[in-house]
N, C-alpha and C. Protein backbone atom coordinates (compact mmCIF):
# COMPACT_ATOMS: atom_id res chain seq x y z
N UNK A 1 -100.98 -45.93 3.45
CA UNK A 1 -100.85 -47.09 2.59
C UNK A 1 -100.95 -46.61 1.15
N UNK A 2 -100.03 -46.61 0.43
CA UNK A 2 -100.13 -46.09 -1.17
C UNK A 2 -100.88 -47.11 -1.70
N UNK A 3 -101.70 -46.33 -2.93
CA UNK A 3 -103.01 -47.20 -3.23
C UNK A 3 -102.76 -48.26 -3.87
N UNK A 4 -101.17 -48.68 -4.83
CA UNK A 4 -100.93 -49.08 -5.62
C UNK A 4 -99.89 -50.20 -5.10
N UNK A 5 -100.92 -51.00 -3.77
CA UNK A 5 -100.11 -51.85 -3.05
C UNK A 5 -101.04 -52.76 -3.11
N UNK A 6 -100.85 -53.86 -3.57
CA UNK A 6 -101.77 -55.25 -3.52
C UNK A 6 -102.30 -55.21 -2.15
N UNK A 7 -103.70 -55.49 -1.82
CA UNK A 7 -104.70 -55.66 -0.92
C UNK A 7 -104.69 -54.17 -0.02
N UNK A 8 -104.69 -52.89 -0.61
CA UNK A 8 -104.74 -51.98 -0.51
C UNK A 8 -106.30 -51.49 0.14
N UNK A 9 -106.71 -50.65 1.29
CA UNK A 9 -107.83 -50.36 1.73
C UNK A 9 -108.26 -49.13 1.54
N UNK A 10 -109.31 -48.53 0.31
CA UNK A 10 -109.29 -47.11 0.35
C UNK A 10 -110.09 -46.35 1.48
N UNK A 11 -109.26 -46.00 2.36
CA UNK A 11 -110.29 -44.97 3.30
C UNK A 11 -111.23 -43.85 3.01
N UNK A 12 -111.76 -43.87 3.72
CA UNK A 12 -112.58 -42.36 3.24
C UNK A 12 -111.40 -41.67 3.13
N UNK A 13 -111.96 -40.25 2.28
CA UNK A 13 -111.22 -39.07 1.85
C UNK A 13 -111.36 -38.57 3.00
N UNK A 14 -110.01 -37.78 3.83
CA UNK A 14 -109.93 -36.58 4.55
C UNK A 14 -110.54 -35.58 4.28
N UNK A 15 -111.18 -34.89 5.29
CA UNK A 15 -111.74 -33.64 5.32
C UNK A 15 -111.28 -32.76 5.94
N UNK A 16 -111.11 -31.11 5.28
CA UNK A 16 -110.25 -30.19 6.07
C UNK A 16 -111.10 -29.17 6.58
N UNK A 17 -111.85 -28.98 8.00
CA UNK A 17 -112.45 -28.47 8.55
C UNK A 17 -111.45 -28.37 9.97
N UNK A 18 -111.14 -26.89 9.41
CA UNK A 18 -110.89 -25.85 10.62
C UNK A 18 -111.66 -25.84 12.09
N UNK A 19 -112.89 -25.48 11.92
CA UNK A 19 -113.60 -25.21 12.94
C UNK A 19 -113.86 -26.47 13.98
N UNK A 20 -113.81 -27.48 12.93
CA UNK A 20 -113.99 -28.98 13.61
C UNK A 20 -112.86 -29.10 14.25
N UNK A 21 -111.53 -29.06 14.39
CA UNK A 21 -110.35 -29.19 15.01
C UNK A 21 -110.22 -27.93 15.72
N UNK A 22 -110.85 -27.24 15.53
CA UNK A 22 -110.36 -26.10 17.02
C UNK A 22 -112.03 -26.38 17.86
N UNK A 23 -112.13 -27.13 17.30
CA UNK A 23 -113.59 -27.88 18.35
C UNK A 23 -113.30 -28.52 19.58
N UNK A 24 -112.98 -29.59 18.49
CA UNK A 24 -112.26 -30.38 19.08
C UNK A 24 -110.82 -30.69 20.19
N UNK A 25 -110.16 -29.63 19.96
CA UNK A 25 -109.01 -29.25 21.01
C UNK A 25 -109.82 -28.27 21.98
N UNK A 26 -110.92 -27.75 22.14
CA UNK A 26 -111.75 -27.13 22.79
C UNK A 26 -112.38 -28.50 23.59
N UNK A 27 -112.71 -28.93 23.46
CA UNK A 27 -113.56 -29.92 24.10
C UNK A 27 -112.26 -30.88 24.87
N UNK A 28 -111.17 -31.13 24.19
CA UNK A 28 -109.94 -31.89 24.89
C UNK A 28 -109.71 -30.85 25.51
N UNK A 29 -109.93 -29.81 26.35
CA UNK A 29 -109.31 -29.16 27.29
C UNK A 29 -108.58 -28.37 26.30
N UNK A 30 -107.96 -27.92 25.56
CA UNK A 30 -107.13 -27.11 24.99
C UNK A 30 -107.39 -25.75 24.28
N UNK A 31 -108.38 -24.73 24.86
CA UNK A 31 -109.15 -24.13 23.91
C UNK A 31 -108.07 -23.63 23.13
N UNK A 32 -106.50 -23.55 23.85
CA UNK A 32 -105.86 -22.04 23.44
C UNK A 32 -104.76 -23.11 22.65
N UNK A 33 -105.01 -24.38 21.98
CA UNK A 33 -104.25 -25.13 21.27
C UNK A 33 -102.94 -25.62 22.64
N UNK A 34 -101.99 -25.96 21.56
CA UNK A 34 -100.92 -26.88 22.73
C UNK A 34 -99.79 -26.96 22.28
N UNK A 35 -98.59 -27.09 22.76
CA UNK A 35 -97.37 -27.00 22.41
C UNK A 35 -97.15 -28.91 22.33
N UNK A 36 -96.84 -29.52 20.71
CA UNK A 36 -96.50 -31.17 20.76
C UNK A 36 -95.33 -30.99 20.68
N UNK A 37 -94.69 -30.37 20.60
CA UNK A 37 -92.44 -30.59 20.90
C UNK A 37 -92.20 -30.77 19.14
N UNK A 38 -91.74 -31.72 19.14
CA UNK A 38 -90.71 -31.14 17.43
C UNK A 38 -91.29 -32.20 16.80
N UNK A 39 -91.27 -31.77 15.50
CA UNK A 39 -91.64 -32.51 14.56
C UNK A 39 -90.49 -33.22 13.40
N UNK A 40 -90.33 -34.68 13.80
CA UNK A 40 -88.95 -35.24 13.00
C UNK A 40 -89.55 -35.27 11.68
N UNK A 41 -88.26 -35.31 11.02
CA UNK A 41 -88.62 -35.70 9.46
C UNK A 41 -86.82 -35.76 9.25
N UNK A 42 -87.07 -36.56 7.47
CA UNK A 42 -86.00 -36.57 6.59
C UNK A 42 -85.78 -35.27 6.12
N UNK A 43 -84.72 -34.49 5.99
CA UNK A 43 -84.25 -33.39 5.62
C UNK A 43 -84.61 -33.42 4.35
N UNK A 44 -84.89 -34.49 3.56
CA UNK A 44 -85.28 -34.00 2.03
C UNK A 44 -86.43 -33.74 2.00
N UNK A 45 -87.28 -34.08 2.80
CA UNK A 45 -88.90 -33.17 2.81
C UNK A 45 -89.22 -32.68 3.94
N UNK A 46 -88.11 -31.52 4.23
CA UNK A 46 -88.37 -30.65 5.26
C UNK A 46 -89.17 -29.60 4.68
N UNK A 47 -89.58 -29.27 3.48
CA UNK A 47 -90.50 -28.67 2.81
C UNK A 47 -91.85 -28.94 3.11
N UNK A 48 -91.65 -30.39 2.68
CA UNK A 48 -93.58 -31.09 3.20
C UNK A 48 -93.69 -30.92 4.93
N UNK A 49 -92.46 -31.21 5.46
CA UNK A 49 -93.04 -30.63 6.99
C UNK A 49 -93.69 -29.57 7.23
N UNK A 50 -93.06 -28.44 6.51
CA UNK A 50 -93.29 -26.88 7.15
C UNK A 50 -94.78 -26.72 6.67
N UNK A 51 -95.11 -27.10 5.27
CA UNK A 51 -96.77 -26.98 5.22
C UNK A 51 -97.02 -27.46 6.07
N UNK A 52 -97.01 -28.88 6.50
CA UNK A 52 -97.89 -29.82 7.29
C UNK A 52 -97.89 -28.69 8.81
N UNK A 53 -97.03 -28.48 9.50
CA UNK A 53 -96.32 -27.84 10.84
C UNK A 53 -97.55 -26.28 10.34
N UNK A 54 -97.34 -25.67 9.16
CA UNK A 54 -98.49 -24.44 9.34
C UNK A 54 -100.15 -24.75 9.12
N UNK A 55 -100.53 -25.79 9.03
CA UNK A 55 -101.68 -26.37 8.71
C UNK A 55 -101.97 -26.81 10.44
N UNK A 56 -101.01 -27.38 10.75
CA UNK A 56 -101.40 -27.51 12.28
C UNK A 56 -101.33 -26.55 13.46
N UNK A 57 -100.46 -25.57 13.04
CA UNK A 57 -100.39 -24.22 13.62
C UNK A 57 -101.71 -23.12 13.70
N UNK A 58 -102.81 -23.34 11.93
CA UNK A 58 -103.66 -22.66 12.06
C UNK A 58 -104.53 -23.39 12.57
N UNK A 59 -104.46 -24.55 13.27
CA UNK A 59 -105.14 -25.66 14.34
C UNK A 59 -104.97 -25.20 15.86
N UNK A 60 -103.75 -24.84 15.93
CA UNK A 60 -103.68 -24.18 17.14
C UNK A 60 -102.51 -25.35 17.84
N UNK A 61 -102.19 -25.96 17.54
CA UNK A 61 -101.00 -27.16 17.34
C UNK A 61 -99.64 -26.04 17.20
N UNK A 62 -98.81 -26.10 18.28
CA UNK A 62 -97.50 -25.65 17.72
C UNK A 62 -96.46 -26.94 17.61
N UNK A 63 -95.57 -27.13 16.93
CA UNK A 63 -94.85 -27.84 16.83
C UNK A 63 -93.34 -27.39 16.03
N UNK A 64 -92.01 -27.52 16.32
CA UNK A 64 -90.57 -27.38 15.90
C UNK A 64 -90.47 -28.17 15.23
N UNK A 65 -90.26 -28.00 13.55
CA UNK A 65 -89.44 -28.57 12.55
C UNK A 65 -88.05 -29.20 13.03
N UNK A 66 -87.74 -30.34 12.99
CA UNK A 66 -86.40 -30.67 13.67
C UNK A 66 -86.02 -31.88 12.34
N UNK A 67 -85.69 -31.42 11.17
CA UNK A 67 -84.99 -31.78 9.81
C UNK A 67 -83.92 -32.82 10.18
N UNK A 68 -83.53 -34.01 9.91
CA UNK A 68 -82.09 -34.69 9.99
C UNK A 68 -81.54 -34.84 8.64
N UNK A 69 -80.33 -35.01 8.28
CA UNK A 69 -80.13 -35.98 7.58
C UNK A 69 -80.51 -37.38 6.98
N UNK A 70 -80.69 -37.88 6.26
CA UNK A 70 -81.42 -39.19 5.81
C UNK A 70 -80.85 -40.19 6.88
N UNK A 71 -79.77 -40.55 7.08
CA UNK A 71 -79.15 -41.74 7.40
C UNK A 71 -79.47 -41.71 9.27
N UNK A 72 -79.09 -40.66 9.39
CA UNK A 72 -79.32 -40.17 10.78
C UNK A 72 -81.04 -40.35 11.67
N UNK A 73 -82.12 -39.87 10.54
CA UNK A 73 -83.26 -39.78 10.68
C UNK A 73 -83.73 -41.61 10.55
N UNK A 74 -83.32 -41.87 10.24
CA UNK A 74 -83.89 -43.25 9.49
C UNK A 74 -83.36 -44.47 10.57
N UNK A 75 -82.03 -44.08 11.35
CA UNK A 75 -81.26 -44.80 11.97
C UNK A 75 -82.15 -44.30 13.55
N UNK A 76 -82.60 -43.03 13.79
CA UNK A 76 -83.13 -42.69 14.95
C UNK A 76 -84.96 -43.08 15.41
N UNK A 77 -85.26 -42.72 13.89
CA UNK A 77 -86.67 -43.60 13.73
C UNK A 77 -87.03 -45.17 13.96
N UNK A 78 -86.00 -46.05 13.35
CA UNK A 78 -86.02 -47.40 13.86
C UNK A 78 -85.81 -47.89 15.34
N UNK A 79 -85.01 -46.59 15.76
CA UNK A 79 -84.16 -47.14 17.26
C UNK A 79 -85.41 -46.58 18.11
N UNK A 80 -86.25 -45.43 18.05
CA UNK A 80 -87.70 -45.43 18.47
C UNK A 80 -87.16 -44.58 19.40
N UNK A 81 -86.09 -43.31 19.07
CA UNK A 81 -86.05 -42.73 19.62
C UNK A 81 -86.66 -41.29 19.45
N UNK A 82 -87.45 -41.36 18.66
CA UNK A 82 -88.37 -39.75 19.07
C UNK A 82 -89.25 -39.74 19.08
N UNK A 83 -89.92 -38.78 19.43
CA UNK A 83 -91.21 -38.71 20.02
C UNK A 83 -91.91 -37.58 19.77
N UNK A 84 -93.20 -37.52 20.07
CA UNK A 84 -94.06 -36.54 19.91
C UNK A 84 -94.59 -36.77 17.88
N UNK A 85 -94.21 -36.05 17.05
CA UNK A 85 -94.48 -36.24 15.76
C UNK A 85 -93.15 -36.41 14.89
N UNK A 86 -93.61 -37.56 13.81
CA UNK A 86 -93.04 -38.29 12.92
C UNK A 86 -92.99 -38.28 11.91
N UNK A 87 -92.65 -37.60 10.65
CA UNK A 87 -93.13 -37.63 9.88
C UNK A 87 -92.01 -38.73 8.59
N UNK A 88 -92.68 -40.03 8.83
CA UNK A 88 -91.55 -40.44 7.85
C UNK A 88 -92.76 -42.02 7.21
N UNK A 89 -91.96 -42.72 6.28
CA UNK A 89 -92.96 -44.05 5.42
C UNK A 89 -91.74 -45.04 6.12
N UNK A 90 -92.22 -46.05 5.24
CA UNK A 90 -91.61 -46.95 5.61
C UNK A 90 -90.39 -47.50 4.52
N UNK A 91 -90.76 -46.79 3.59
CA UNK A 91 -89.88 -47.49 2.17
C UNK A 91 -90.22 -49.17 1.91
N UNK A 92 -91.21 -49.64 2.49
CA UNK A 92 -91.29 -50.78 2.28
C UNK A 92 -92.25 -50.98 0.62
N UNK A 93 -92.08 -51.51 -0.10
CA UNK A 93 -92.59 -52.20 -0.98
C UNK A 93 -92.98 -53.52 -0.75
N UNK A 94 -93.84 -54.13 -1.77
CA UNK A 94 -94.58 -55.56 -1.62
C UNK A 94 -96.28 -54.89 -2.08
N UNK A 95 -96.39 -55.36 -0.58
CA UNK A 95 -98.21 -55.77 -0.80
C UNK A 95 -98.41 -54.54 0.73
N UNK A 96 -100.05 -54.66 1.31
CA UNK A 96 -100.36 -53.84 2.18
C UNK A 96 -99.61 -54.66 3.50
N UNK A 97 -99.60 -56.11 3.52
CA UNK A 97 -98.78 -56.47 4.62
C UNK A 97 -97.27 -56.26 4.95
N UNK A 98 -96.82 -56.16 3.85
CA UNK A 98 -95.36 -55.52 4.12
C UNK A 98 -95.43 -53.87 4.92
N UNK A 99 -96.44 -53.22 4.53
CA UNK A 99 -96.39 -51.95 5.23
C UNK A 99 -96.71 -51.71 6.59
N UNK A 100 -98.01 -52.72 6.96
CA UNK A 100 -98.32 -52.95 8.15
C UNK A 100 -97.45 -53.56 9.30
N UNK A 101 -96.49 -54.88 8.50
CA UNK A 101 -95.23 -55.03 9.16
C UNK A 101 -94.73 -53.79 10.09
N UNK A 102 -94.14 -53.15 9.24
CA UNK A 102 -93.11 -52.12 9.56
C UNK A 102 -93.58 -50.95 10.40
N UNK A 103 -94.80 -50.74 10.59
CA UNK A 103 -95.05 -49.67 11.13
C UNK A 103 -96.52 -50.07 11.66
N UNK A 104 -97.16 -51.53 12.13
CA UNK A 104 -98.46 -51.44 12.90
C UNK A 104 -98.33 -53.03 13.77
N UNK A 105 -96.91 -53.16 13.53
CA UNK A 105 -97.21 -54.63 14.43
C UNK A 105 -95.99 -54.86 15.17
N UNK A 106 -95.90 -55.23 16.16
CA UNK A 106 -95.19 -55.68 17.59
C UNK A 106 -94.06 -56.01 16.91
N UNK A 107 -93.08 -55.15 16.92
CA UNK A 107 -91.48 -55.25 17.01
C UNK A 107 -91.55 -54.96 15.45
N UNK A 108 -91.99 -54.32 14.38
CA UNK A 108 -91.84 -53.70 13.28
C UNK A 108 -91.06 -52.52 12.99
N UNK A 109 -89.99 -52.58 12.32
CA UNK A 109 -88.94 -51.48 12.12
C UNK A 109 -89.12 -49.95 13.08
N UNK A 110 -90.18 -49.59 12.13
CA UNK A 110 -91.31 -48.36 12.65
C UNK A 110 -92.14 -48.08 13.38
N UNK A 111 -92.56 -49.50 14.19
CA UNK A 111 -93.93 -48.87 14.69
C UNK A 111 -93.15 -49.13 16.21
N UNK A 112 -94.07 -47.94 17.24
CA UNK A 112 -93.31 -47.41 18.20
C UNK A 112 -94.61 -48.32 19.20
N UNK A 113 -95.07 -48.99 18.92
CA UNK A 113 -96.11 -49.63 19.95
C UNK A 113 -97.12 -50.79 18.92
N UNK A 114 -97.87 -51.43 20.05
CA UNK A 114 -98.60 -52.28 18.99
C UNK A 114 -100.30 -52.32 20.05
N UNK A 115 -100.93 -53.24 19.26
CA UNK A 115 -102.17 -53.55 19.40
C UNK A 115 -102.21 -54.67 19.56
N UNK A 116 -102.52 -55.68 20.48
CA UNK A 116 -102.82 -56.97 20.55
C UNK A 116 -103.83 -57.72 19.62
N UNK A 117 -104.50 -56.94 19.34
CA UNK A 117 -105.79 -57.56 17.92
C UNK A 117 -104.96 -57.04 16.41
N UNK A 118 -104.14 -56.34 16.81
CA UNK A 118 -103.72 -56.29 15.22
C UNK A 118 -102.42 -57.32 15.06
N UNK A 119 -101.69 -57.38 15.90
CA UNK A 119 -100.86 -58.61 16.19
C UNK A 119 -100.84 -59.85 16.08
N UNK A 120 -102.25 -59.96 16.66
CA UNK A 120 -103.77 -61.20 15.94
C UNK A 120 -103.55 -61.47 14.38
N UNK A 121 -104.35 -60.18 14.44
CA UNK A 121 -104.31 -60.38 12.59
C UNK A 121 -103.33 -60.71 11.72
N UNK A 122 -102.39 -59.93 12.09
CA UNK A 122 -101.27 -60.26 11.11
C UNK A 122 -100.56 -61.44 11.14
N UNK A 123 -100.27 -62.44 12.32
CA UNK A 123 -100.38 -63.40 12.05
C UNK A 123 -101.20 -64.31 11.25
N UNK A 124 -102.75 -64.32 11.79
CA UNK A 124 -103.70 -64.34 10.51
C UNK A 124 -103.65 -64.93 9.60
N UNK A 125 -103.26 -63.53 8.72
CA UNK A 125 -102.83 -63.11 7.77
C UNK A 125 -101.61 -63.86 7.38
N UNK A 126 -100.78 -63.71 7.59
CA UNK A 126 -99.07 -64.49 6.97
C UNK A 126 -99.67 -66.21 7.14
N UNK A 127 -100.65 -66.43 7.90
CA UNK A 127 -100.91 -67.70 7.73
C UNK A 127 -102.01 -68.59 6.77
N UNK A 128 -102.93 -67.58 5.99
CA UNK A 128 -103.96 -67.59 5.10
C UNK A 128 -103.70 -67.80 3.90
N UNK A 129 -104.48 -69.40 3.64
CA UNK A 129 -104.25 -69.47 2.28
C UNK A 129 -104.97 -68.89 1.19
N UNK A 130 -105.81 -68.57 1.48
CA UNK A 130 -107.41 -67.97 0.91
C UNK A 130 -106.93 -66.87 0.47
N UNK A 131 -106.96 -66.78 -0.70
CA UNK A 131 -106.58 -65.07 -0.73
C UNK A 131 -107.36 -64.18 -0.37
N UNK A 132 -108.99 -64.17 -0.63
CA UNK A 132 -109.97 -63.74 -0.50
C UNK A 132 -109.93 -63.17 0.98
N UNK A 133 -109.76 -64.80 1.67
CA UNK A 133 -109.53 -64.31 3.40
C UNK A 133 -108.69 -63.60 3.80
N UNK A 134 -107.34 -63.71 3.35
CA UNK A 134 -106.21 -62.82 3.61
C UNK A 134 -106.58 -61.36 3.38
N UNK A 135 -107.15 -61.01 1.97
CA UNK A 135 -107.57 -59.98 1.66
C UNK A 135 -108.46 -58.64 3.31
N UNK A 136 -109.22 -59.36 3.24
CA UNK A 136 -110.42 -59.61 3.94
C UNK A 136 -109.92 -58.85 5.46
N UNK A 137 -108.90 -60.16 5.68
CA UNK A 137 -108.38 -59.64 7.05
C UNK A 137 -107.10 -58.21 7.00
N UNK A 138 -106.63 -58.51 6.00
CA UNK A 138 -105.55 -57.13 5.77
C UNK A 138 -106.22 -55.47 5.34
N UNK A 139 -107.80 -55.70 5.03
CA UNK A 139 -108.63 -54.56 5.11
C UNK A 139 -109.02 -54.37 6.20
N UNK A 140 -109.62 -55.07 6.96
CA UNK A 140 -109.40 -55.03 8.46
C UNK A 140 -108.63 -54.31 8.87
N UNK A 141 -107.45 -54.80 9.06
CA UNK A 141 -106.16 -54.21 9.88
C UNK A 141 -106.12 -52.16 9.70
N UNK A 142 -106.28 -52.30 8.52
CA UNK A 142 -106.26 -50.90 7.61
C UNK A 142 -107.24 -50.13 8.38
N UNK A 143 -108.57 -50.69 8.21
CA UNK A 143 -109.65 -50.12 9.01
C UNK A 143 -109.18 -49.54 10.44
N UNK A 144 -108.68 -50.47 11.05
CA UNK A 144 -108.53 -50.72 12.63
C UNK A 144 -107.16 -49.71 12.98
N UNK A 145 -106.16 -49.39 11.79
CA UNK A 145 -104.84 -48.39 12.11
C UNK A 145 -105.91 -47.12 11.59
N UNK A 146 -106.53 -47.13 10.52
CA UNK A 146 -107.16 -45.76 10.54
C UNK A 146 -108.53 -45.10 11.53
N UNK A 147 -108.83 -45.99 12.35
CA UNK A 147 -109.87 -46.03 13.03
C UNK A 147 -109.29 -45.08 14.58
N UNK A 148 -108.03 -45.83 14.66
CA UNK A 148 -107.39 -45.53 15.87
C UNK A 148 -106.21 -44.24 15.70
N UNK A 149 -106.15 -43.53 13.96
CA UNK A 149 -105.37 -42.69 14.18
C UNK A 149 -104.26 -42.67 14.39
N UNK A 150 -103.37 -43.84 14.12
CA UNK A 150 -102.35 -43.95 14.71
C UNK A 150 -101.19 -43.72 13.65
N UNK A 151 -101.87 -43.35 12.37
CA UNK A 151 -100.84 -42.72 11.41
C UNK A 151 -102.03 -41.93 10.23
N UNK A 152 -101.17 -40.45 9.92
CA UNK A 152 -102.12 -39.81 9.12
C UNK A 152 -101.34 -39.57 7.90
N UNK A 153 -102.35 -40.24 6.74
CA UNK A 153 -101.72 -39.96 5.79
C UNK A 153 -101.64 -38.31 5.19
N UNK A 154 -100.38 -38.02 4.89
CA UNK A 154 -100.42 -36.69 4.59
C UNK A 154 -99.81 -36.34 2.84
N UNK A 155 -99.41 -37.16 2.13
CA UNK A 155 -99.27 -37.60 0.66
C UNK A 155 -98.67 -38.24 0.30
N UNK A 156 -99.07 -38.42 -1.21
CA UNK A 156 -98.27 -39.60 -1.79
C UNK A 156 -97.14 -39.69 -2.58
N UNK A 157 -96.12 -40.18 -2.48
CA UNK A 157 -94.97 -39.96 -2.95
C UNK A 157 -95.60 -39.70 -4.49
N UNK A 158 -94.92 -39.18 -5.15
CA UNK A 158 -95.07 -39.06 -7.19
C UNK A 158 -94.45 -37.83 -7.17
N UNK A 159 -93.18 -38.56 -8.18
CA UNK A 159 -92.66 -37.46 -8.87
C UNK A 159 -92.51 -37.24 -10.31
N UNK A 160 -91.80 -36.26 -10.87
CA UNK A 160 -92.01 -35.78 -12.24
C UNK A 160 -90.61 -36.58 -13.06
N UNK A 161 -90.41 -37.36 -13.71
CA UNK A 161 -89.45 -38.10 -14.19
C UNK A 161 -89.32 -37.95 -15.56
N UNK A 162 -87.80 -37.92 -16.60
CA UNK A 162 -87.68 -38.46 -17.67
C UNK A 162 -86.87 -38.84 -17.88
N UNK A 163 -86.90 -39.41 -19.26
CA UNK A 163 -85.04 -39.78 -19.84
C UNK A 163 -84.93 -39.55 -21.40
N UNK A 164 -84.10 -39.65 -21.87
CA UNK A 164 -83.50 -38.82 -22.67
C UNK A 164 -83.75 -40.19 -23.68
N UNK A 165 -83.05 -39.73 -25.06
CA UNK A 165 -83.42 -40.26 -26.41
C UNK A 165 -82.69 -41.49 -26.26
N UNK A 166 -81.38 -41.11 -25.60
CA UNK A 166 -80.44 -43.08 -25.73
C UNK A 166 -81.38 -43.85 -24.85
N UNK A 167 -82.19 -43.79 -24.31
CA UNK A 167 -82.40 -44.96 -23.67
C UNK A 167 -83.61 -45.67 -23.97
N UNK A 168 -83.16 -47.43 -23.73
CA UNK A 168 -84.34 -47.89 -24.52
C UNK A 168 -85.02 -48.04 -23.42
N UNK A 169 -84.76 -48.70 -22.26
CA UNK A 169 -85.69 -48.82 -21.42
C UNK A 169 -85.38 -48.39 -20.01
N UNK A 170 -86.22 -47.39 -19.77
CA UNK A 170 -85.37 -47.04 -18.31
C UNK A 170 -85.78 -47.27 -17.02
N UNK A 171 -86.32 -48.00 -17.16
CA UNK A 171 -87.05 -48.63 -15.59
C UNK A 171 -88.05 -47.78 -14.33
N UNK A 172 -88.44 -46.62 -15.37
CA UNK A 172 -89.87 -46.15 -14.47
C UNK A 172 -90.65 -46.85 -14.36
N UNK A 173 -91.38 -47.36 -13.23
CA UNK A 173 -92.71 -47.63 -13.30
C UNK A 173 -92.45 -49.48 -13.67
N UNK A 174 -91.39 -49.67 -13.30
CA UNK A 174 -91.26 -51.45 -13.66
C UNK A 174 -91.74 -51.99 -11.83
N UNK A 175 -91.44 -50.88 -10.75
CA UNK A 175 -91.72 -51.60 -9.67
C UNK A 175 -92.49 -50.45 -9.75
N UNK A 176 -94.20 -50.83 -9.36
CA UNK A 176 -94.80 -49.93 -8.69
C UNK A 176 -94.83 -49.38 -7.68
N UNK A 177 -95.27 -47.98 -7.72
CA UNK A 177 -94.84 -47.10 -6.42
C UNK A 177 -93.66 -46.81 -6.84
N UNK A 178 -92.59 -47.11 -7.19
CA UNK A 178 -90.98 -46.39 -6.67
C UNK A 178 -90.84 -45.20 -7.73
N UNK A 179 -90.49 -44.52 -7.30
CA UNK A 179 -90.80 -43.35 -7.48
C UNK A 179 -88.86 -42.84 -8.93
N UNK A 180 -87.81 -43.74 -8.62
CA UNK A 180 -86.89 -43.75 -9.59
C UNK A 180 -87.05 -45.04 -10.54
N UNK A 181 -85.92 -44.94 -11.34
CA UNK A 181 -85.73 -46.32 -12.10
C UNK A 181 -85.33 -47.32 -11.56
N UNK A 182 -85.79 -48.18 -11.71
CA UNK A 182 -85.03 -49.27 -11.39
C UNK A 182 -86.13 -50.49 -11.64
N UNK A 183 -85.47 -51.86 -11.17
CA UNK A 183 -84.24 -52.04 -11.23
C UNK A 183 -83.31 -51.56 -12.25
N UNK A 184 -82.07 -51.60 -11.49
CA UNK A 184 -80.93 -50.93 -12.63
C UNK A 184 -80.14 -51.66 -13.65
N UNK A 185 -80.22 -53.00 -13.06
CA UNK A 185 -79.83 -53.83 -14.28
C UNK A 185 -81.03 -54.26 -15.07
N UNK A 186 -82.22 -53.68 -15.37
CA UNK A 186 -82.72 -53.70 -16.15
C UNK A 186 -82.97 -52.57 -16.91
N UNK A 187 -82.25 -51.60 -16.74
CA UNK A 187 -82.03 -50.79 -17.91
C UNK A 187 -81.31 -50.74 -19.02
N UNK A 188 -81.85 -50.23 -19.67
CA UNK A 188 -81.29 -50.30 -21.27
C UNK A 188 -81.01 -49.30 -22.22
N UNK A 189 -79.50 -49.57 -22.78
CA UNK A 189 -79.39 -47.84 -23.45
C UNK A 189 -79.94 -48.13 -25.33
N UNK A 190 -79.89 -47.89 -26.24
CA UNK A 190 -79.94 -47.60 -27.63
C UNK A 190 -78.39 -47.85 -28.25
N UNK A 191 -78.20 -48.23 -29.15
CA UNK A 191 -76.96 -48.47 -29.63
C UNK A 191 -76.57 -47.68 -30.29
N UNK A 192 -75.89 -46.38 -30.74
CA UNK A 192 -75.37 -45.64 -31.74
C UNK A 192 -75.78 -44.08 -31.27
């Protein structure tokens, strides 16, 4: 959940302990680690895979980089056809319920299964006038997807952006989170 999403839940900070995860696959039966099959992603951050893929390797986790094309990856991710590891967002913008949509509740673009209490909630939720309550219950939900592991955050989109002297206004940072300009008809050049 990027932090900079209305009713946003900050989790604890991740901790990177080695010894604790080859513990832990020790105790799941696995002393000698495990083969999880391929790891999807968008071909434009087949980069962020391969760290992520050697971070889990010195876990004892093997896993195959399997890169698509954008359109391809994005079209195969919705249709819920792969499996094993995922590495993709949702592109959704809004608030924290738009994200949870898409990837933590029963028939959501992304999400490949659901929870009957979070299914709960989010109805809830879309039905709460209270903001406070809405709030309330959409930290919840957050709690309850990070509780259960069922998606790990591994970073946050931000990139390095500029623009040049003609322009008066170029639409960084007009929608939070998005990472280009836009909207595009609200950009603006300088006259002369």
């Amino acid at each position: 959940m990027p932090e900079n999403l209305e009713f946003f839940w900050q989790p604890p900070k991740p901790v990177f302990d080695l010894g604790k995860a080859r513990q832990l696959l020790t105790e799941a039966g696995y002393k000698n680690g495990f083969d999880a099959g391929e790891y999807y992603c968008d071909a434009a951050y087949a980069n962020l895979g391969e760290a992520v893929l050697n971070d889990l390797q010195t876990a004892g986790i093997r896993a195959r980089l399997r890169p698509l094309e954008r359109a391809a990856f994005f079209k195969g991710y919705s249709e819920k056809k792969y499996k094993n590891l995922i590495q993709g967002g949702s592109g959704a913008f809004g608030n924290a319920a738009t994200r949870l949509e898409a990837l933590a509740v029963k028939g959501g673009t992304y999400a490949y299964g659901s929870y009957p209490d979070l299914d709960e909630l989010f109805k809830q939720q879309g039905a709460e006038l209270d903001q406070k309550k809405r709030a309330a219950i959409l930290e919840k939900m957050q709690q309850i997807v990070h509780e259960r592991t069922m998606y790990a955050p591994i970073w946050q989109l931000a990139f390095i952006n500029g623009h040049g002297p003609r322009v008066g206004e170029s639409g960084f940072g007009l929608i939070p989170g998005f990472a280009y300009t836009g909207p595009y008809e609200d950009i603006t050049l300088k006259s002369g």
